[in-house]
PDB file of N, CA and C in Angstrom:
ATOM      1  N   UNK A   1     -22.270  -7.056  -4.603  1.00  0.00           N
ATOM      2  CA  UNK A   1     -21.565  -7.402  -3.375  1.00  0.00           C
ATOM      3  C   UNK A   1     -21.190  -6.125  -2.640  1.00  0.00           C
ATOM      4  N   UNK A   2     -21.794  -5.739  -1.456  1.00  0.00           N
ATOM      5  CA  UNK A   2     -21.141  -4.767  -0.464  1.00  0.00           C
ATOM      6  C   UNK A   2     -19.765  -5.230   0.249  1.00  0.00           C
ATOM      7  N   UNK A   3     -19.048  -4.032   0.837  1.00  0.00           N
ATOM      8  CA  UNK A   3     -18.418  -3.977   1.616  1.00  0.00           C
ATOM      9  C   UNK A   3     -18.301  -5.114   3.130  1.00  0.00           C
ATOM     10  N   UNK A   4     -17.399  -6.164   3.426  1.00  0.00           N
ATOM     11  CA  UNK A   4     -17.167  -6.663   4.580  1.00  0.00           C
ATOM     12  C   UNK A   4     -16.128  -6.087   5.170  1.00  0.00           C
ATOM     13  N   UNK A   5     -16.330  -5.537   5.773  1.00  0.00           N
ATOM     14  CA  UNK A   5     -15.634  -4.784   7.133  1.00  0.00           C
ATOM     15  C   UNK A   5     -15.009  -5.623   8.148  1.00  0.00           C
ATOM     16  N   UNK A   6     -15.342  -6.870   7.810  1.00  0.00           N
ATOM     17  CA  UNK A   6     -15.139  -8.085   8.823  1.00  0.00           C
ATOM     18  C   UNK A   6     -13.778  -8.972   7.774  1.00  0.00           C
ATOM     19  N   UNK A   7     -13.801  -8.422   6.815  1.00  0.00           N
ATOM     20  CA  UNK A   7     -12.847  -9.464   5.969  1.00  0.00           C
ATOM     21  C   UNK A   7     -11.357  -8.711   5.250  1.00  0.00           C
ATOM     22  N   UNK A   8     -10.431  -8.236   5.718  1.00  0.00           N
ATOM     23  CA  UNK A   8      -9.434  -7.444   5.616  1.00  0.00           C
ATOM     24  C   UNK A   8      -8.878  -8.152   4.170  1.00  0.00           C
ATOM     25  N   UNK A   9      -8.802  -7.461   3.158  1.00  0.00           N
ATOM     26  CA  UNK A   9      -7.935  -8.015   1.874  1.00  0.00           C
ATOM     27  C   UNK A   9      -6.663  -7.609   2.104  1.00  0.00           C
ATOM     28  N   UNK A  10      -6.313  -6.510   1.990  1.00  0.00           N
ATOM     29  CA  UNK A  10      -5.118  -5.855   1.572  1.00  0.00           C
ATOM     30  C   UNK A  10      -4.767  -5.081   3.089  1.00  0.00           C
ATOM     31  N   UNK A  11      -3.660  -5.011   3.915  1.00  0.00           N
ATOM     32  CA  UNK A  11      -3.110  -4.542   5.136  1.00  0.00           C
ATOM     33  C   UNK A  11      -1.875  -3.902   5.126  1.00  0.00           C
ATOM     34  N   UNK A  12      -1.584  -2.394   4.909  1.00  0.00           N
ATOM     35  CA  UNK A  12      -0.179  -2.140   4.816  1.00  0.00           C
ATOM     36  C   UNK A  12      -0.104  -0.893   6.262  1.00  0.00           C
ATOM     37  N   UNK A  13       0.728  -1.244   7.040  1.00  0.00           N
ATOM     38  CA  UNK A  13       1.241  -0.257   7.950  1.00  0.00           C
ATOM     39  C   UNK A  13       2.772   0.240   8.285  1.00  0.00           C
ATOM     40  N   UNK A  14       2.320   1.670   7.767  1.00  0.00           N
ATOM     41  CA  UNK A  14       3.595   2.759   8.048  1.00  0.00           C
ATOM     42  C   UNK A  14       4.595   2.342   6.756  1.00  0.00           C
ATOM     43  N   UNK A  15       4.063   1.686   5.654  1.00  0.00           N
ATOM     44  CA  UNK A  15       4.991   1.693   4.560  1.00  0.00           C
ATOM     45  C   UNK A  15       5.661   2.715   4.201  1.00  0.00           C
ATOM     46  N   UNK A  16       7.165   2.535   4.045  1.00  0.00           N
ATOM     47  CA  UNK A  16       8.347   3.690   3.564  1.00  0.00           C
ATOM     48  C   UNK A  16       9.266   2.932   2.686  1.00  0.00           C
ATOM     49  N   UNK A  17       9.033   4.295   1.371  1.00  0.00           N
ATOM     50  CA  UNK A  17      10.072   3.371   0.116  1.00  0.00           C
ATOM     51  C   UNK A  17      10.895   4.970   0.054  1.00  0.00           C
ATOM     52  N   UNK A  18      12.263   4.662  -0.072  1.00  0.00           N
ATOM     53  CA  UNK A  18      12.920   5.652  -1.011  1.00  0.00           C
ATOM     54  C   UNK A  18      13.890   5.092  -1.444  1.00  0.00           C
ATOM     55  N   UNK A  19      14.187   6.038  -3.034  1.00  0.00           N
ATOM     56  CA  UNK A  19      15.276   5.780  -3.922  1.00  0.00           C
ATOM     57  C   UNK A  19      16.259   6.826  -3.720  1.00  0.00           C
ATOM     58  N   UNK A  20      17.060   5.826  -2.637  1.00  0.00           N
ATOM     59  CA  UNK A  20      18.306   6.717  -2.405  1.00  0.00           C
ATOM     60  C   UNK A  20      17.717   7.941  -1.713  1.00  0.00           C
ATOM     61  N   UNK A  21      18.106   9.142  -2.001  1.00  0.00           N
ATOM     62  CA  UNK A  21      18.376  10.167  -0.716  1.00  0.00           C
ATOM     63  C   UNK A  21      16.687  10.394  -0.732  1.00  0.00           C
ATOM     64  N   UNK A  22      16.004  10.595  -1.793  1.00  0.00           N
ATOM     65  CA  UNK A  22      14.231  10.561  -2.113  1.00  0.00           C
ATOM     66  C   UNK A  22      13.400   9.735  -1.643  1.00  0.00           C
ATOM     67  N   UNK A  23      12.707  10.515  -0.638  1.00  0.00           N
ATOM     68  CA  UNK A  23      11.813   9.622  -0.031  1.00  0.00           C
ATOM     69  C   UNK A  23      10.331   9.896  -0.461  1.00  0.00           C
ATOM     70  N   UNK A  24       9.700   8.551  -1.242  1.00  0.00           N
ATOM     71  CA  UNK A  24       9.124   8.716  -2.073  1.00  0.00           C
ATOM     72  C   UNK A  24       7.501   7.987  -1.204  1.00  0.00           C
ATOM     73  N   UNK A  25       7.970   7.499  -0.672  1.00  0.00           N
ATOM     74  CA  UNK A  25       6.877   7.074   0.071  1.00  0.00           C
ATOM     75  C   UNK A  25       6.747   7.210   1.859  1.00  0.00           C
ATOM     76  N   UNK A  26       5.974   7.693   2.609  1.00  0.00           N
ATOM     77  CA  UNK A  26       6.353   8.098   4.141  1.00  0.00           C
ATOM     78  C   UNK A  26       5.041   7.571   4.758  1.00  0.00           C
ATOM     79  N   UNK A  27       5.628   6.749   5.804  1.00  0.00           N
ATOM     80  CA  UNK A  27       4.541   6.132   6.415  1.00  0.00           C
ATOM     81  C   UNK A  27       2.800   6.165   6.198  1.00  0.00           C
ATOM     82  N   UNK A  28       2.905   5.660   4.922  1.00  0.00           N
ATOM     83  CA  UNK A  28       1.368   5.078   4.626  1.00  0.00           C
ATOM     84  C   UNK A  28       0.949   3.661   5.304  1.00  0.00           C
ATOM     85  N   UNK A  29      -0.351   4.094   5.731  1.00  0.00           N
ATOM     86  CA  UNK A  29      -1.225   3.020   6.117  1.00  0.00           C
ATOM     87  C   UNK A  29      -2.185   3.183   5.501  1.00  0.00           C
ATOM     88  N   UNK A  30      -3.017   1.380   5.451  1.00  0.00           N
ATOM     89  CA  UNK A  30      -4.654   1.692   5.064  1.00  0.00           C
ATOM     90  C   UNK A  30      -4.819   0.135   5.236  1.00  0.00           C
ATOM     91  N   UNK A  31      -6.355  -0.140   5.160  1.00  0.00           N
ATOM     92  CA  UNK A  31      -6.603  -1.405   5.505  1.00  0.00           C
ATOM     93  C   UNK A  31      -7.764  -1.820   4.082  1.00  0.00           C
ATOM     94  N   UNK A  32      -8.056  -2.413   2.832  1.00  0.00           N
ATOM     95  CA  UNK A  32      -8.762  -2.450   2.097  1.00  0.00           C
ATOM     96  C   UNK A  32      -9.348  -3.521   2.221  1.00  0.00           C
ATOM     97  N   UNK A  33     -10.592  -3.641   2.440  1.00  0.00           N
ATOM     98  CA  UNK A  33     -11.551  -4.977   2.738  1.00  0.00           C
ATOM     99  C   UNK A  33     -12.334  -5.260   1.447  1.00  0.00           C
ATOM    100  N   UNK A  34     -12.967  -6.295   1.623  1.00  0.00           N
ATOM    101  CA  UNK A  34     -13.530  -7.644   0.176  1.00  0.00           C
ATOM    102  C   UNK A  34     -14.318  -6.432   0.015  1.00  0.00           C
ATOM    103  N   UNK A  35     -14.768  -6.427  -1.149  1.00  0.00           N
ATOM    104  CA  UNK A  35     -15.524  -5.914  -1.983  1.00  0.00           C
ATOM    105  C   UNK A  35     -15.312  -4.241  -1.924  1.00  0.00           C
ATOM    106  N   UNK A  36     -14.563  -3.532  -1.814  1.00  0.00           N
ATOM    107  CA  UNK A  36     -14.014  -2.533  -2.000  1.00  0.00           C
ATOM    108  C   UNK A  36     -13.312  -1.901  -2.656  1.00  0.00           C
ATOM    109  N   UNK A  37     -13.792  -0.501  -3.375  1.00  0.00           N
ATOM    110  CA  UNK A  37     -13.546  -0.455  -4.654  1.00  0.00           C
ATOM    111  C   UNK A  37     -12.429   1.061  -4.334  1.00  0.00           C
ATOM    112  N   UNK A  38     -11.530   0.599  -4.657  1.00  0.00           N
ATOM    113  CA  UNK A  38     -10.100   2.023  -4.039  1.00  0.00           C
ATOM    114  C   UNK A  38      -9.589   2.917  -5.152  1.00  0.00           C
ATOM    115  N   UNK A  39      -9.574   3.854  -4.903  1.00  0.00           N
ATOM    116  CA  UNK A  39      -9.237   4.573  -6.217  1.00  0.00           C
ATOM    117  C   UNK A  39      -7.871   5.428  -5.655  1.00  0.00           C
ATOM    118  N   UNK A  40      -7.040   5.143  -6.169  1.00  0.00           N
ATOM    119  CA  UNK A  40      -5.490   6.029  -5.675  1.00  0.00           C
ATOM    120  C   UNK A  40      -5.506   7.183  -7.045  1.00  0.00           C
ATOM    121  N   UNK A  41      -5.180   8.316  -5.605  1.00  0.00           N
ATOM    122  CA  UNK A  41      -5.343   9.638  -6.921  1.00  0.00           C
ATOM    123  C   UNK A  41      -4.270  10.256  -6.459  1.00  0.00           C
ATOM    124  N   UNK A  42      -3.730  11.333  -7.321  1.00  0.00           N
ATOM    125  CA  UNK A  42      -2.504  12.108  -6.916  1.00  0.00           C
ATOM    126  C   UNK A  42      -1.609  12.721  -8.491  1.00  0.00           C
ATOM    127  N   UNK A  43      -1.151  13.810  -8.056  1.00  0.00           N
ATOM    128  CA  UNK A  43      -0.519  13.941  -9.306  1.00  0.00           C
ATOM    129  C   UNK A  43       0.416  13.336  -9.941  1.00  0.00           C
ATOM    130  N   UNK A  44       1.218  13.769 -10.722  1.00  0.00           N
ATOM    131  CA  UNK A  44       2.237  13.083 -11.021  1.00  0.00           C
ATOM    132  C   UNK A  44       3.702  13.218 -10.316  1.00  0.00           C
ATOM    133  N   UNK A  45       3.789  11.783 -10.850  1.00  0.00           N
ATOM    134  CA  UNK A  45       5.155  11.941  -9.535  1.00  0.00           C
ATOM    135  C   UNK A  45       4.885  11.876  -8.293  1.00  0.00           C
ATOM    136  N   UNK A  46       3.554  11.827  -7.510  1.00  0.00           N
ATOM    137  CA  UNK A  46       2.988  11.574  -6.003  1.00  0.00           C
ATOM    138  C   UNK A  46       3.669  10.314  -5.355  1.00  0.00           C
ATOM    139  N   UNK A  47       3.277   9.084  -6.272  1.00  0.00           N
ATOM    140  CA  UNK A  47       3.917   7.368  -5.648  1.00  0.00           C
ATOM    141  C   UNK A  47       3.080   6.737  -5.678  1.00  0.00           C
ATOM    142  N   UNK A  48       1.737   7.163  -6.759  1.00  0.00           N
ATOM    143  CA  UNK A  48       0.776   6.078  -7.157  1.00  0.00           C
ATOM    144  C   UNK A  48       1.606   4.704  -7.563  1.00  0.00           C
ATOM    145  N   UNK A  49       2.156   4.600  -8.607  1.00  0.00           N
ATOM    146  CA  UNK A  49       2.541   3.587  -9.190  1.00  0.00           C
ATOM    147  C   UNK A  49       3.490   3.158  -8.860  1.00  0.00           C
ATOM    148  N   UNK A  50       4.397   3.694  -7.457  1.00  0.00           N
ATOM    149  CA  UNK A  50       5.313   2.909  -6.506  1.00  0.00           C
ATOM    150  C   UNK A  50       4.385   2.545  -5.547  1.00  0.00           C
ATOM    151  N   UNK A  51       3.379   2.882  -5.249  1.00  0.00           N
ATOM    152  CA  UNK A  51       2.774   2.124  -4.204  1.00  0.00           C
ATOM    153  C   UNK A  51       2.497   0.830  -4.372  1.00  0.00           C
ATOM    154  N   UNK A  52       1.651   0.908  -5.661  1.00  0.00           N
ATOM    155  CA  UNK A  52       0.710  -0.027  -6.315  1.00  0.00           C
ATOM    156  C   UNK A  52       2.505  -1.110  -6.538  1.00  0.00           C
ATOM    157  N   UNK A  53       3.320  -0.891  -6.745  1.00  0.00           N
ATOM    158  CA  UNK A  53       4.423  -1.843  -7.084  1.00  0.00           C
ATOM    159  C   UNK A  53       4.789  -2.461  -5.890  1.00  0.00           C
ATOM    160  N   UNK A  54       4.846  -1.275  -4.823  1.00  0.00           N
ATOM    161  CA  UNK A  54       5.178  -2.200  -3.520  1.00  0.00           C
ATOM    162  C   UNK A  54       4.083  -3.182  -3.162  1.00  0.00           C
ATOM    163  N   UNK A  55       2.623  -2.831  -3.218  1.00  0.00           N
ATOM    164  CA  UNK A  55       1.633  -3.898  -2.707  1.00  0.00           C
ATOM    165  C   UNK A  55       2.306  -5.151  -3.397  1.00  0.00           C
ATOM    166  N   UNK A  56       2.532  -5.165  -4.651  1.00  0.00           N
ATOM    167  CA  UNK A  56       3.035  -6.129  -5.421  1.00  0.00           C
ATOM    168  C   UNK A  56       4.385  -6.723  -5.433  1.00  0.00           C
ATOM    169  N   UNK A  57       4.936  -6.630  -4.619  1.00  0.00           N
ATOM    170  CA  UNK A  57       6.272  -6.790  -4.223  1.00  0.00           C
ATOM    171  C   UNK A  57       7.502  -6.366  -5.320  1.00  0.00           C
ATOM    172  N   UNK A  58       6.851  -5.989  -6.363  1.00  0.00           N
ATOM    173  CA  UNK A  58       7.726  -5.199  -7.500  1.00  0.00           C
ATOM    174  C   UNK A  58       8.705  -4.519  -6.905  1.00  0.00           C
ATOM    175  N   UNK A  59       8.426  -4.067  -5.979  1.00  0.00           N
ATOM    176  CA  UNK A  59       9.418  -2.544  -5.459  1.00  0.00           C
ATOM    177  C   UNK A  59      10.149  -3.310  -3.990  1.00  0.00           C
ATOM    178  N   UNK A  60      11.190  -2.746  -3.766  1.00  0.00           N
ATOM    179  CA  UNK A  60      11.867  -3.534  -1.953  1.00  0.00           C
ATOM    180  C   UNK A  60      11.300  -2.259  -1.129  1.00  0.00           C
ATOM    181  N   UNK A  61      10.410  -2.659  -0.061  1.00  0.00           N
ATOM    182  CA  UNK A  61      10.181  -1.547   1.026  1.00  0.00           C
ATOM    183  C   UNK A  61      10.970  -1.339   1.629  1.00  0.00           C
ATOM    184  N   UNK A  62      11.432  -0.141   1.870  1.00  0.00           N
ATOM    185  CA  UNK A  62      12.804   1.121   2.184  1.00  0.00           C
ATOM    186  C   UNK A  62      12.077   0.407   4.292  1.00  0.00           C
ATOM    187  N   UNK A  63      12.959   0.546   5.016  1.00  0.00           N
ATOM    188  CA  UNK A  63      13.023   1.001   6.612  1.00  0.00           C
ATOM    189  C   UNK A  63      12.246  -0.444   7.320  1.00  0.00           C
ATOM    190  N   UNK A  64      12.572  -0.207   8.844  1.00  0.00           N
ATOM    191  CA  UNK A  64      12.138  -1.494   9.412  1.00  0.00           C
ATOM    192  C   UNK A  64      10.830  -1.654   9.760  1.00  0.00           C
ATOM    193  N   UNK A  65      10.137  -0.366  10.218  1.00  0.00           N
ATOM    194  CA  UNK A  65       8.879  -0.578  10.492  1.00  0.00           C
ATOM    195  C   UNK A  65       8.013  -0.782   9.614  1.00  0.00           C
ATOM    196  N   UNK A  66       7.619  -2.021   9.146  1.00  0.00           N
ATOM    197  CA  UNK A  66       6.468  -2.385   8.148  1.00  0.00           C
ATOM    198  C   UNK A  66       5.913  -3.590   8.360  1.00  0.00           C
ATOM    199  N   UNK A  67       4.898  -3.654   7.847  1.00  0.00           N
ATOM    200  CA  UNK A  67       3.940  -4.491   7.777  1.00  0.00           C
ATOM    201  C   UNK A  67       2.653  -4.731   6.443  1.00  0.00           C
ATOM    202  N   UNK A  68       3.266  -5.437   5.637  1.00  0.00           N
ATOM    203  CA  UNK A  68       2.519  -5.381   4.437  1.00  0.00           C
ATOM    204  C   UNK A  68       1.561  -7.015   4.442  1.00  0.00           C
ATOM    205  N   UNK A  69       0.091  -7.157   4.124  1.00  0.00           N
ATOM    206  CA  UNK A  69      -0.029  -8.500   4.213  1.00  0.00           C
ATOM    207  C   UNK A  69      -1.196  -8.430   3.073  1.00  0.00           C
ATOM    208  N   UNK A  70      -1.409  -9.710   2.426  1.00  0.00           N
ATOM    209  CA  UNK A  70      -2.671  -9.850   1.762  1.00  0.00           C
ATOM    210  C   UNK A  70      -3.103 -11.117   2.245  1.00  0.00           C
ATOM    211  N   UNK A  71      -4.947 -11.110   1.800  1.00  0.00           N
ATOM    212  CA  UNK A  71      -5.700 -12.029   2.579  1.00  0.00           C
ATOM    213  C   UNK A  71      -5.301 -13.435   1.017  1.00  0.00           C
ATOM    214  N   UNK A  72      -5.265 -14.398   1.526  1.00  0.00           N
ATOM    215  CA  UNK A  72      -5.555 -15.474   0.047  1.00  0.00           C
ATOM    216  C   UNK A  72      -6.391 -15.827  -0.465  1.00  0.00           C
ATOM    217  N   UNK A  73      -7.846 -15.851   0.828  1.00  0.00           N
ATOM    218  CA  UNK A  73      -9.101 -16.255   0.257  1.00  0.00           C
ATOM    219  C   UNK A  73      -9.713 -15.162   0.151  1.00  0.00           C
TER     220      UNK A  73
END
């Protein structure tokens, strides 16, 4: 299965998380479509695994401007 460019899965714009005075996440965007294979890299301590928590609603997104969505089908 290739890439649809036409079929948006995953939609997050200008996401911002921080814990308390640490701002751990600063306006990330990205748009991940069906069949797309994403690889989040970064060292440690970057906000891989707060990101990946916020897609998942694990985490509360910090500030007003956001926009997080997933596709169902």
């Amino acid at each position: 299965m290739g890439v649809n460019k036409q079929n948006v899965k995953i939609h997050v714009e200008h996401l911002k998380k921080n814990f308390g005075n640490l701002e751990v996440l600063r306006d990330v965007s990205t748009d991940i479509y069906e069949g797309e294979v994403v690889v989040i890299l970064g060292p440690s301590g970057s906000g891989k695994s707060t990101f990946l928590r916020c897609l998942n609603r694990l985490e509360e997104i910090t500030g007003a401007a956001q926009s997080l969505w997933m596709a169902t089908t």
